[in-house]
C-alpha atoms as a PDB file:
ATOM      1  CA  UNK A   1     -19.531 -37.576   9.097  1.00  0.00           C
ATOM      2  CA  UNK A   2     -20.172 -33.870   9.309  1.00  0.00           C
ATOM      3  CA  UNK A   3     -16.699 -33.138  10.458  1.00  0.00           C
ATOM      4  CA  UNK A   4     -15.811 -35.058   7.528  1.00  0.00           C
ATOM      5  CA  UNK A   5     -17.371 -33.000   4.982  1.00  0.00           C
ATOM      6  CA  UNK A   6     -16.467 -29.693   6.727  1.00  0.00           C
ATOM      7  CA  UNK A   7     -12.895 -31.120   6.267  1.00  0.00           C
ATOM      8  CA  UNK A   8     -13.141 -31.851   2.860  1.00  0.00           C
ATOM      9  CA  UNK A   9     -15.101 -28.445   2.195  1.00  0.00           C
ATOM     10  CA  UNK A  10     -11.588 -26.309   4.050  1.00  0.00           C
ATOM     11  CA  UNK A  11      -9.102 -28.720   1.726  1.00  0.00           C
ATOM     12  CA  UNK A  12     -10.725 -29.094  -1.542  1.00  0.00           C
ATOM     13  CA  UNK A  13     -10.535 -25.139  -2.568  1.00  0.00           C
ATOM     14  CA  UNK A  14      -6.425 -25.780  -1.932  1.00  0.00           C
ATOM     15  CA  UNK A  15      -6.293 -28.539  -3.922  1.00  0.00           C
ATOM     16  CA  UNK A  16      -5.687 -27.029  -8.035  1.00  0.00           C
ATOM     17  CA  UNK A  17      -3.015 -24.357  -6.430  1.00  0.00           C
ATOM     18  CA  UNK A  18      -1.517 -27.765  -4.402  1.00  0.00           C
ATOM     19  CA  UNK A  19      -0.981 -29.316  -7.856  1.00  0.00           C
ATOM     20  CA  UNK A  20       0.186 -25.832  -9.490  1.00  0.00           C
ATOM     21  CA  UNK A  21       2.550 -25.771  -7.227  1.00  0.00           C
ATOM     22  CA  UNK A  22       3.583 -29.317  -7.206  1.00  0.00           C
ATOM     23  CA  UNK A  23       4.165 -28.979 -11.070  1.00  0.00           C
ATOM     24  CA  UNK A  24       5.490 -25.666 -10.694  1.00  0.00           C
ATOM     25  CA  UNK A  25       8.475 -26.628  -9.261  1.00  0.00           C
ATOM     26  CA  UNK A  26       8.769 -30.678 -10.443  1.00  0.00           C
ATOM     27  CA  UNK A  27       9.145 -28.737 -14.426  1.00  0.00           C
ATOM     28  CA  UNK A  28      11.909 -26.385 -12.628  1.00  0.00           C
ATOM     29  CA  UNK A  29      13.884 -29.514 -11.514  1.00  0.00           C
ATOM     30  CA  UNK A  30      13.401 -30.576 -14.687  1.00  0.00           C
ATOM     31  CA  UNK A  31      14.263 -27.633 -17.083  1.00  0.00           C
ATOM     32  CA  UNK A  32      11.509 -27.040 -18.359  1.00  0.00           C
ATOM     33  CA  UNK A  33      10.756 -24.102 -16.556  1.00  0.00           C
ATOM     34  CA  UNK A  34      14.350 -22.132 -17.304  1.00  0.00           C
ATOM     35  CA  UNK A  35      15.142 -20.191 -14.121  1.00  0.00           C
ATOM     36  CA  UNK A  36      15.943 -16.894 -15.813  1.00  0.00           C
ATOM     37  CA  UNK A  37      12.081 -17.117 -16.583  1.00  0.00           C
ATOM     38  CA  UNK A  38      10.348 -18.548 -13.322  1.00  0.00           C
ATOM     39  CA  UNK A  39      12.170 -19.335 -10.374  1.00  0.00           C
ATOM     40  CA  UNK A  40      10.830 -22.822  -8.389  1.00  0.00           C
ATOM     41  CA  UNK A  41       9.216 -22.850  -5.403  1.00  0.00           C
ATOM     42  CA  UNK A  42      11.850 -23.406  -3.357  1.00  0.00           C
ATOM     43  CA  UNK A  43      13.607 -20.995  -4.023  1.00  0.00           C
ATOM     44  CA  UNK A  44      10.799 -18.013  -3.986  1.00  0.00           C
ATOM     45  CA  UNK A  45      10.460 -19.652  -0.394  1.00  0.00           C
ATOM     46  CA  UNK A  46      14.038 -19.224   0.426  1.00  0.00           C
ATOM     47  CA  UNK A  47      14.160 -15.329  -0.749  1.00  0.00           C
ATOM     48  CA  UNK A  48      11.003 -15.192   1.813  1.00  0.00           C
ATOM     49  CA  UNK A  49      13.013 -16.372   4.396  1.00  0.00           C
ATOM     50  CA  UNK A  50      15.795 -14.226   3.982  1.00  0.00           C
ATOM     51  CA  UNK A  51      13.502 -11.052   3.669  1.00  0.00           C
ATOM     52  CA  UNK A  52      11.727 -11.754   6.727  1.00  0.00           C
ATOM     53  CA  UNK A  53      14.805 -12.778   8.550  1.00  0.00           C
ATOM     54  CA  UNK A  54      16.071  -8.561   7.756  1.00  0.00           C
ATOM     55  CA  UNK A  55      12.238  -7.175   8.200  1.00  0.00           C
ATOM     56  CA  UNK A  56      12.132  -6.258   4.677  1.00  0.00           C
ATOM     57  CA  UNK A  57       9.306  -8.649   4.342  1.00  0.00           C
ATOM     58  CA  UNK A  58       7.121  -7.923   7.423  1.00  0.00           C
ATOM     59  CA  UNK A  59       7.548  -4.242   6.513  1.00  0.00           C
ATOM     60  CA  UNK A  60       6.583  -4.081   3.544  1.00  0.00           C
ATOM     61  CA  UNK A  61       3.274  -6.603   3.890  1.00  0.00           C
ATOM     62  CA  UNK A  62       2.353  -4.679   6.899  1.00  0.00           C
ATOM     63  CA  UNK A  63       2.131  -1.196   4.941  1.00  0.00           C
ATOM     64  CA  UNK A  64       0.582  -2.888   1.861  1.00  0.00           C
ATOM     65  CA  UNK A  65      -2.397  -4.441   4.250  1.00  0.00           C
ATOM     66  CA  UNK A  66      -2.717  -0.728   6.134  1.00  0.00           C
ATOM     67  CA  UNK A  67      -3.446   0.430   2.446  1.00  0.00           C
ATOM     68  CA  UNK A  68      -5.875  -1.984   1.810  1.00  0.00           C
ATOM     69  CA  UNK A  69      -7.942  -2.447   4.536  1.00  0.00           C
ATOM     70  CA  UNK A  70      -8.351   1.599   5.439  1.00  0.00           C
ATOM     71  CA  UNK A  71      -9.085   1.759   1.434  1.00  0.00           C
ATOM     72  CA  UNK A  72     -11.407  -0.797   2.048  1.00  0.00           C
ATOM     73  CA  UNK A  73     -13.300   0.266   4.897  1.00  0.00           C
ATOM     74  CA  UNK A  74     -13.100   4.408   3.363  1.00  0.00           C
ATOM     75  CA  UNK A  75     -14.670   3.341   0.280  1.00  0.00           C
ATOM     76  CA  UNK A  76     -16.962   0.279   1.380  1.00  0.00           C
ATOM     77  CA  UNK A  77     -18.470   2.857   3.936  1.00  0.00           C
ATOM     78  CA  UNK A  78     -18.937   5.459   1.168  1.00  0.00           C
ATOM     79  CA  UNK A  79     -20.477   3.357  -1.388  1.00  0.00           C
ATOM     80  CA  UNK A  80     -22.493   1.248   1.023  1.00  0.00           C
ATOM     81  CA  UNK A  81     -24.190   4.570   2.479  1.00  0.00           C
ATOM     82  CA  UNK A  82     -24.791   5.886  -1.205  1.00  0.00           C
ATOM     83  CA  UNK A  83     -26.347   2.878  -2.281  1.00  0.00           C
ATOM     84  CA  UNK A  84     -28.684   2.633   1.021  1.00  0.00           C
ATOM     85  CA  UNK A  85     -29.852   6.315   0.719  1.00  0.00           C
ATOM     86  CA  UNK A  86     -30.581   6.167  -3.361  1.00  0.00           C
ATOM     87  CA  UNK A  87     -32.178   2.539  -2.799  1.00  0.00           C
ATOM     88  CA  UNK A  88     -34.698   3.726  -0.049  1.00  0.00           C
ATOM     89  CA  UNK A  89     -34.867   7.264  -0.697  1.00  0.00           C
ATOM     90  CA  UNK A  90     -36.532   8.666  -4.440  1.00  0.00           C
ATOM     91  CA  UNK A  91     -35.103  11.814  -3.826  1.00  0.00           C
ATOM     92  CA  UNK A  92     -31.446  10.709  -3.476  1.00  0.00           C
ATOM     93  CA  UNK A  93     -31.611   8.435  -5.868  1.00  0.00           C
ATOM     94  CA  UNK A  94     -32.117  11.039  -8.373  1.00  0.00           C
ATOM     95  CA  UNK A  95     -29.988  13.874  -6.740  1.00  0.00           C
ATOM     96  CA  UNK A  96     -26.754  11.247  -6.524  1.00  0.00           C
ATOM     97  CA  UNK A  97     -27.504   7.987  -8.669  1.00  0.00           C
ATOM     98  CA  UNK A  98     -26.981   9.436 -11.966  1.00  0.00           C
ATOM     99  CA  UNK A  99     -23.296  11.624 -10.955  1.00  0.00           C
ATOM    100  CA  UNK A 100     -22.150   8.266  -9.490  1.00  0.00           C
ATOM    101  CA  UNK A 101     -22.824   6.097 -13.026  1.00  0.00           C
ATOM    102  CA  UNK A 102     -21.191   8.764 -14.477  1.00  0.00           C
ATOM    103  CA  UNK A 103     -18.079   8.613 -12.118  1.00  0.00           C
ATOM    104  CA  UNK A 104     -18.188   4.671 -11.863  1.00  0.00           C
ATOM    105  CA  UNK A 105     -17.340   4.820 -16.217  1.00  0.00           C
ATOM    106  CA  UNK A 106     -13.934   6.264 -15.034  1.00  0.00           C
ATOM    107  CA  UNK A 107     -11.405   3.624 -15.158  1.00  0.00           C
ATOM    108  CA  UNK A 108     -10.256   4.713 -11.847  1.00  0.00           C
ATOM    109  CA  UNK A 109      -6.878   3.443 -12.380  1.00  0.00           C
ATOM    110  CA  UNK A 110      -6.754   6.163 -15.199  1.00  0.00           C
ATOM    111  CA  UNK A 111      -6.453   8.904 -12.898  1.00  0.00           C
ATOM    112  CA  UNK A 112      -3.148   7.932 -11.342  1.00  0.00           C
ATOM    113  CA  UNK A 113      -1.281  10.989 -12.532  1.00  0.00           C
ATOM    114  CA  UNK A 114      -3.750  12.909 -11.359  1.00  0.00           C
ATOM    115  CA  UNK A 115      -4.404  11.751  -8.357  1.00  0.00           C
ATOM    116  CA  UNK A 116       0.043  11.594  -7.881  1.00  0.00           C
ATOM    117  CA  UNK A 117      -0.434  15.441  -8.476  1.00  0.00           C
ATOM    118  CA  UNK A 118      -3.056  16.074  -5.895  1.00  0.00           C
ATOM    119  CA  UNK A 119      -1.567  13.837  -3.192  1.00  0.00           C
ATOM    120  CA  UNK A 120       2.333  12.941  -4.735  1.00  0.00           C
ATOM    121  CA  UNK A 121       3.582   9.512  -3.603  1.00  0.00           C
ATOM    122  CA  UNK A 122       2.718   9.216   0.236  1.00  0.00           C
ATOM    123  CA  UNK A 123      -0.068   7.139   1.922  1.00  0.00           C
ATOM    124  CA  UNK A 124      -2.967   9.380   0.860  1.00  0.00           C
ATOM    125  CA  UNK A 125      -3.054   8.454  -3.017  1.00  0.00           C
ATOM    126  CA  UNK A 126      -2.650   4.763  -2.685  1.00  0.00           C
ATOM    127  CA  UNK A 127      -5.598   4.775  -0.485  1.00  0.00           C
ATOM    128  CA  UNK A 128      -7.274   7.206  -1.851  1.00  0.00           C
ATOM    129  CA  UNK A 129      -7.100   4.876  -5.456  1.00  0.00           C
ATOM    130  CA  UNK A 130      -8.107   1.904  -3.411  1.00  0.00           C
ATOM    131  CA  UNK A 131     -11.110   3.616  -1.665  1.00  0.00           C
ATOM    132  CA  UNK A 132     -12.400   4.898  -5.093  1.00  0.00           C
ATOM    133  CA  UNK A 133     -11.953   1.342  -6.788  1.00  0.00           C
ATOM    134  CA  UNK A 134     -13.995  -0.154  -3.969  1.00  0.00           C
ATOM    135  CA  UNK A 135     -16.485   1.890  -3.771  1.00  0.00           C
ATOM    136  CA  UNK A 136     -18.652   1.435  -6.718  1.00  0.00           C
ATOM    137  CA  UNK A 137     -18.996  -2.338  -6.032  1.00  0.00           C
ATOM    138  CA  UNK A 138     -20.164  -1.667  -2.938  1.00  0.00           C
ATOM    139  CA  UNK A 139     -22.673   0.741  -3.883  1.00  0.00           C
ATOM    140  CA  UNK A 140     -23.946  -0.973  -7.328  1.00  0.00           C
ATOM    141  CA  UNK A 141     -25.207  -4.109  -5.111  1.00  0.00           C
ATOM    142  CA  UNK A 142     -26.426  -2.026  -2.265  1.00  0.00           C
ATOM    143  CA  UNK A 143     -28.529  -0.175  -4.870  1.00  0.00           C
ATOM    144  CA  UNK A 144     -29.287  -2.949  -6.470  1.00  0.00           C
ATOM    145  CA  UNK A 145     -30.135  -5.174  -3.559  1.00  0.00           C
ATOM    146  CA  UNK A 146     -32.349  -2.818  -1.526  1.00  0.00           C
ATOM    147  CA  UNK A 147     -34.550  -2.055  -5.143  1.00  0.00           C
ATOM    148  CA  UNK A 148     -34.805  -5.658  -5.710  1.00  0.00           C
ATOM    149  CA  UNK A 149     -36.345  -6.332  -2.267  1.00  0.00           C
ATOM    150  CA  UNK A 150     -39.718  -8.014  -2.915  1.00  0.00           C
ATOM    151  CA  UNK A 151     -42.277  -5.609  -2.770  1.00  0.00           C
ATOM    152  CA  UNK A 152     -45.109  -7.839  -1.048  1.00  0.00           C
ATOM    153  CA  UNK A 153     -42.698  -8.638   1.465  1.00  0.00           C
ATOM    154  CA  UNK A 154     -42.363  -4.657   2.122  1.00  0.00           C
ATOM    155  CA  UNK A 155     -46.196  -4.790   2.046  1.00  0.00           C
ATOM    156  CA  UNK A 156     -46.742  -7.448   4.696  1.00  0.00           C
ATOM    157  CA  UNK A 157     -44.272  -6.525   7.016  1.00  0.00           C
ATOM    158  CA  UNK A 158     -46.380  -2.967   6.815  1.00  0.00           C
ATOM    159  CA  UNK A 159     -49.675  -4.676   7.353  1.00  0.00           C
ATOM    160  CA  UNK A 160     -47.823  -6.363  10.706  1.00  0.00           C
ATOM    161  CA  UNK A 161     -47.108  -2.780  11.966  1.00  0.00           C
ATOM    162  CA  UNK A 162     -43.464  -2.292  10.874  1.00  0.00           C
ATOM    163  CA  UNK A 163     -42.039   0.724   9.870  1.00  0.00           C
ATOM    164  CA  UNK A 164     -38.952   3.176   9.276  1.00  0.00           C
ATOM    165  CA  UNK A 165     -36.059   1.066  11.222  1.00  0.00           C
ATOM    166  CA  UNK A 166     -38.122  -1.908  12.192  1.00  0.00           C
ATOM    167  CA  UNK A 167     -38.860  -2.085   8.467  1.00  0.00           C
ATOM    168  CA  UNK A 168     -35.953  -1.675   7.472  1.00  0.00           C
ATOM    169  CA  UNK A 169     -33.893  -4.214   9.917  1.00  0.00           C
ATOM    170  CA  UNK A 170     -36.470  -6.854   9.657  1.00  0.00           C
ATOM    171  CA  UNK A 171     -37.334  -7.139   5.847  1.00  0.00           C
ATOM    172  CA  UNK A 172     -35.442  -4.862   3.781  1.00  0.00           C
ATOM    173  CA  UNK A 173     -31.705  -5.001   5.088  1.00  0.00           C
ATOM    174  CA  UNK A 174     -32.113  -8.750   5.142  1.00  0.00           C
ATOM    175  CA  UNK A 175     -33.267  -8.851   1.390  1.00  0.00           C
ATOM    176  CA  UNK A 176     -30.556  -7.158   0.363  1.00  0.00           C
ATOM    177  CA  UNK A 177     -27.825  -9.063   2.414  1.00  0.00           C
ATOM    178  CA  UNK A 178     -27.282 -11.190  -0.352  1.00  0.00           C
ATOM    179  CA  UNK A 179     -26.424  -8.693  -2.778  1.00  0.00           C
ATOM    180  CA  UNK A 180     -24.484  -6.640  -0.680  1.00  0.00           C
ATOM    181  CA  UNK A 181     -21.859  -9.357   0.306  1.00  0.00           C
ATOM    182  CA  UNK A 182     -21.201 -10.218  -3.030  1.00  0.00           C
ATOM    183  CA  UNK A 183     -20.552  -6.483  -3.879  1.00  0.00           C
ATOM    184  CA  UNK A 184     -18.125  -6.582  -0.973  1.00  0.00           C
ATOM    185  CA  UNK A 185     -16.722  -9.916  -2.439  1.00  0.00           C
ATOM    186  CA  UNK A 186     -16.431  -8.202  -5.646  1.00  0.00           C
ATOM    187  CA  UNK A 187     -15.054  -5.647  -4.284  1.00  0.00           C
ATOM    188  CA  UNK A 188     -12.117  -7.395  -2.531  1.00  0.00           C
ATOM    189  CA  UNK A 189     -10.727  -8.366  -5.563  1.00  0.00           C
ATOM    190  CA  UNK A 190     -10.948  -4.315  -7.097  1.00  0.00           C
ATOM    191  CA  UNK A 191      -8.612  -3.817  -3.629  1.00  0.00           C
ATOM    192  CA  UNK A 192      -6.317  -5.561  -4.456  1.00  0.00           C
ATOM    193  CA  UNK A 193      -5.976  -4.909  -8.409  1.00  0.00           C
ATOM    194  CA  UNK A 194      -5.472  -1.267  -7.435  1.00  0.00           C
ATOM    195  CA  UNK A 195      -3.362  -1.751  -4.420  1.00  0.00           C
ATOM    196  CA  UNK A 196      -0.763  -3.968  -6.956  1.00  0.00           C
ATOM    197  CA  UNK A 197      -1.140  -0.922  -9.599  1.00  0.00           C
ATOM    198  CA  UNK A 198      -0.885   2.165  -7.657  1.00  0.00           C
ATOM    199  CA  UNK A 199       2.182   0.059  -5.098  1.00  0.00           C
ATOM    200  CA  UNK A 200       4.258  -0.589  -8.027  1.00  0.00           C
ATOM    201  CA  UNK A 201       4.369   3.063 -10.035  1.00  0.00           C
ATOM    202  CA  UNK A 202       3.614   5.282  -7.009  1.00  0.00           C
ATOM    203  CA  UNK A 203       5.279   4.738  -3.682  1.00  0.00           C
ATOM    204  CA  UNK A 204       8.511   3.775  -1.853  1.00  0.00           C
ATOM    205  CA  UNK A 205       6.964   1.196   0.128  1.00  0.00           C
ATOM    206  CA  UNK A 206       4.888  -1.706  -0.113  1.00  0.00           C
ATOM    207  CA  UNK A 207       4.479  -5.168  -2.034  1.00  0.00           C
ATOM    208  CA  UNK A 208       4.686  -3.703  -5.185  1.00  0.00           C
ATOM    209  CA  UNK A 209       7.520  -1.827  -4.210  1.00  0.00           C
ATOM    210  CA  UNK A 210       9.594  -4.500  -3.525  1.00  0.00           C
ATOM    211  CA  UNK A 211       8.676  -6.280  -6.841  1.00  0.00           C
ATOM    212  CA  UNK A 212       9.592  -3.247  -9.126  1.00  0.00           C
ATOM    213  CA  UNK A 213      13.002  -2.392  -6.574  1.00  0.00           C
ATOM    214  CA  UNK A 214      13.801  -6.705  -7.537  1.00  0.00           C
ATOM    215  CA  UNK A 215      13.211  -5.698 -11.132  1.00  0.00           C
ATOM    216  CA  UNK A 216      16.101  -3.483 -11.176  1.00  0.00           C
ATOM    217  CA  UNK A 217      18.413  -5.787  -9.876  1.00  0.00           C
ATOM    218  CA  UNK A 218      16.758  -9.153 -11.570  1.00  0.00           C
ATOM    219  CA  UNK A 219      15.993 -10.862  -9.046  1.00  0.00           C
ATOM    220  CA  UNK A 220      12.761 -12.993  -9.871  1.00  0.00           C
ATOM    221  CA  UNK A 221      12.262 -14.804  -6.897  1.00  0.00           C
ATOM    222  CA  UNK A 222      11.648 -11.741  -5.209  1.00  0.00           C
ATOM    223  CA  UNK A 223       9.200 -11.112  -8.457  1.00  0.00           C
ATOM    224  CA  UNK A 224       7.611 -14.062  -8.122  1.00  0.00           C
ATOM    225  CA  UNK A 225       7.386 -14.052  -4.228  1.00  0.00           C
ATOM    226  CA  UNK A 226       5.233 -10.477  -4.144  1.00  0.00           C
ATOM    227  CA  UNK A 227       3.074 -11.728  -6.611  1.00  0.00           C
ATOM    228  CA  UNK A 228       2.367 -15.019  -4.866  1.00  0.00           C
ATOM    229  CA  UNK A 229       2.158 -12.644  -1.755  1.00  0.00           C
ATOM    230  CA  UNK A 230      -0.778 -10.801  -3.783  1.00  0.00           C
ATOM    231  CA  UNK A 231      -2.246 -14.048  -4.801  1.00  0.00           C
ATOM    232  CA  UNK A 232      -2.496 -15.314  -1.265  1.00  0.00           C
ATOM    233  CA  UNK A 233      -3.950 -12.303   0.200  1.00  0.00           C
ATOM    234  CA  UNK A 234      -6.908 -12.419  -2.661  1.00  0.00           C
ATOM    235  CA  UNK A 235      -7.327 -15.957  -1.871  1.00  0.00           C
ATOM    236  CA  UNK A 236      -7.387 -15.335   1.478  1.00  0.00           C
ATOM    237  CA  UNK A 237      -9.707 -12.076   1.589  1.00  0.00           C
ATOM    238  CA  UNK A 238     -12.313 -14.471  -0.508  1.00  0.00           C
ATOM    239  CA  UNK A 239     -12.510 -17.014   1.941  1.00  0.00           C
ATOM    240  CA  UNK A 240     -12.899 -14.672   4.579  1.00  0.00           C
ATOM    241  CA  UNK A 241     -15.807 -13.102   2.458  1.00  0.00           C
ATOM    242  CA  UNK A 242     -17.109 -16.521   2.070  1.00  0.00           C
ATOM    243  CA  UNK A 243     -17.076 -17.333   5.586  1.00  0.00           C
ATOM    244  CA  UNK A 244     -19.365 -14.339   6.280  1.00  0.00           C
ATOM    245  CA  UNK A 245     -21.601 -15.009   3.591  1.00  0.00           C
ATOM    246  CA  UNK A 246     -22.514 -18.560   5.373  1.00  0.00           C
ATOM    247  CA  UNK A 247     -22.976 -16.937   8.707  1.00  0.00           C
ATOM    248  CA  UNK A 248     -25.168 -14.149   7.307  1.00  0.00           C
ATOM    249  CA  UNK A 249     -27.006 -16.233   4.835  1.00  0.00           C
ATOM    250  CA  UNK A 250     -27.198 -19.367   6.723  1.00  0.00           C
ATOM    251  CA  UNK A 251     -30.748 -20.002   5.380  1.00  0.00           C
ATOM    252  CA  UNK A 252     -29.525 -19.742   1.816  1.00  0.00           C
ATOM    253  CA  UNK A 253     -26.311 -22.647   2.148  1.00  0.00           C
END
């Protein structure tokens, strides 16, 4: 019975993009999706197989994931280590808390040109953009879920002899596990929104790339296939952030 449910819990999440796609392309036999507007399934599935069959594909999914993940881990390092100094420490909280607010009310995406001048077009600004756009989740629930730690809890573990990293492993950390992986869930969708903005008017490689090179020669499938690409990965990157959050917050499921 258990297997049963797990099961149902891994297929259930597929099934509304299942039935998207089953319409998707049933209205493209039919006509009513005109192919000069969306291109069925079948055959964004067949331009996948001929890109991967030259490398074009694997190449250019490969660099777009190198992007994301060492923006990830750049600015999920930086914004979880803000957010755990300000939280614990009064001092850096009011040395660094208020410069950061005032940096996370740039739209971060606005400083593409700028950021194309300071780096141009090579690996450095894409990651750079994708490092700054996850950052400030990461930090906003650290902060927030290391001050929202319940005091009496910080209280008793005291009065049972912990303190500095005992303290801090055993009752603090733990209190603000919750709101830390949804910052890092939150911020796994910001990685990707950047990645798809800063890949398709900066760079000569890449996802994006590849949609806005199809764009000059119309061909939609390939349009449609990078964006189902980016879709996939998001979908993906939120289970995976799921899967952690059950492991690490087993006593909350």
């Amino acid at each position: 019975m258990d297997r049963i449910k797990g099961s149902m819990k891994q297929i259930v999440p597929w099934v509304v993009p299942f039935l998207l796609l089953i319409c998707w392309q049933v209205f493209s036999w039919m006509g009513i999706i005109p192919e000069k507007i969306l291109p069925a399934p079948s055959d964004v599935f067949q331009a996948g197989l001929s890109l991967l069959g030259t490398g074009e594909l694997y190449e250019h999914v490969s660099i777009s994931l190198w992007r994301a993940l060492a923006g990830f881990l750049i600015g999920g390092v930086i914004g979880f280590l803000f957010g755990l100094f300000n939280g614990i420490s009064k001092y850096s909280d009011l040395l660094f808390d208020t410069s950061i607010q005032m940096l996370r009310n740039i739209p971060h995406l606005a400083l593409i040109p700028l950021v194309i001048l300071w780096f141009g077009i090579d690996e450095t600004s894409k990651i750079f953009l994708v490092a700054l756009g996850v950052m400030f989740p990461v930090y906003i629930n650290t902060y927030h879920g290391i001050k929202s730690v319940d005091k009496k809890l910080i209280e008793m573990g005291r009065a049972y002899g912990l303190k500095g990293k005992s303290l801090f492993f055993s009752v603090i950390f733990p209190g603000a596990l919750s709101s830390i992986l949804v910052g890092i869930r939150f911020s796994l969708g910001v990685m990707w929104l950047t990645l798809i903005v800063a890949e398709t008017i900066s760079t000569d490689s890449g996802i994006g790339y590849m949609a806005m090179n199809a764009r000059e020669f119309m061909q939609m499938d390939v349009i449609v296939l990078s964006i189902v690409i980016y879709a996939l990965f998001g979908k993906l990157s939120d289970m995976i952030a799921r899967y952690f959050e059950k492991k690490l917050l087993h006593w909350n499921t």
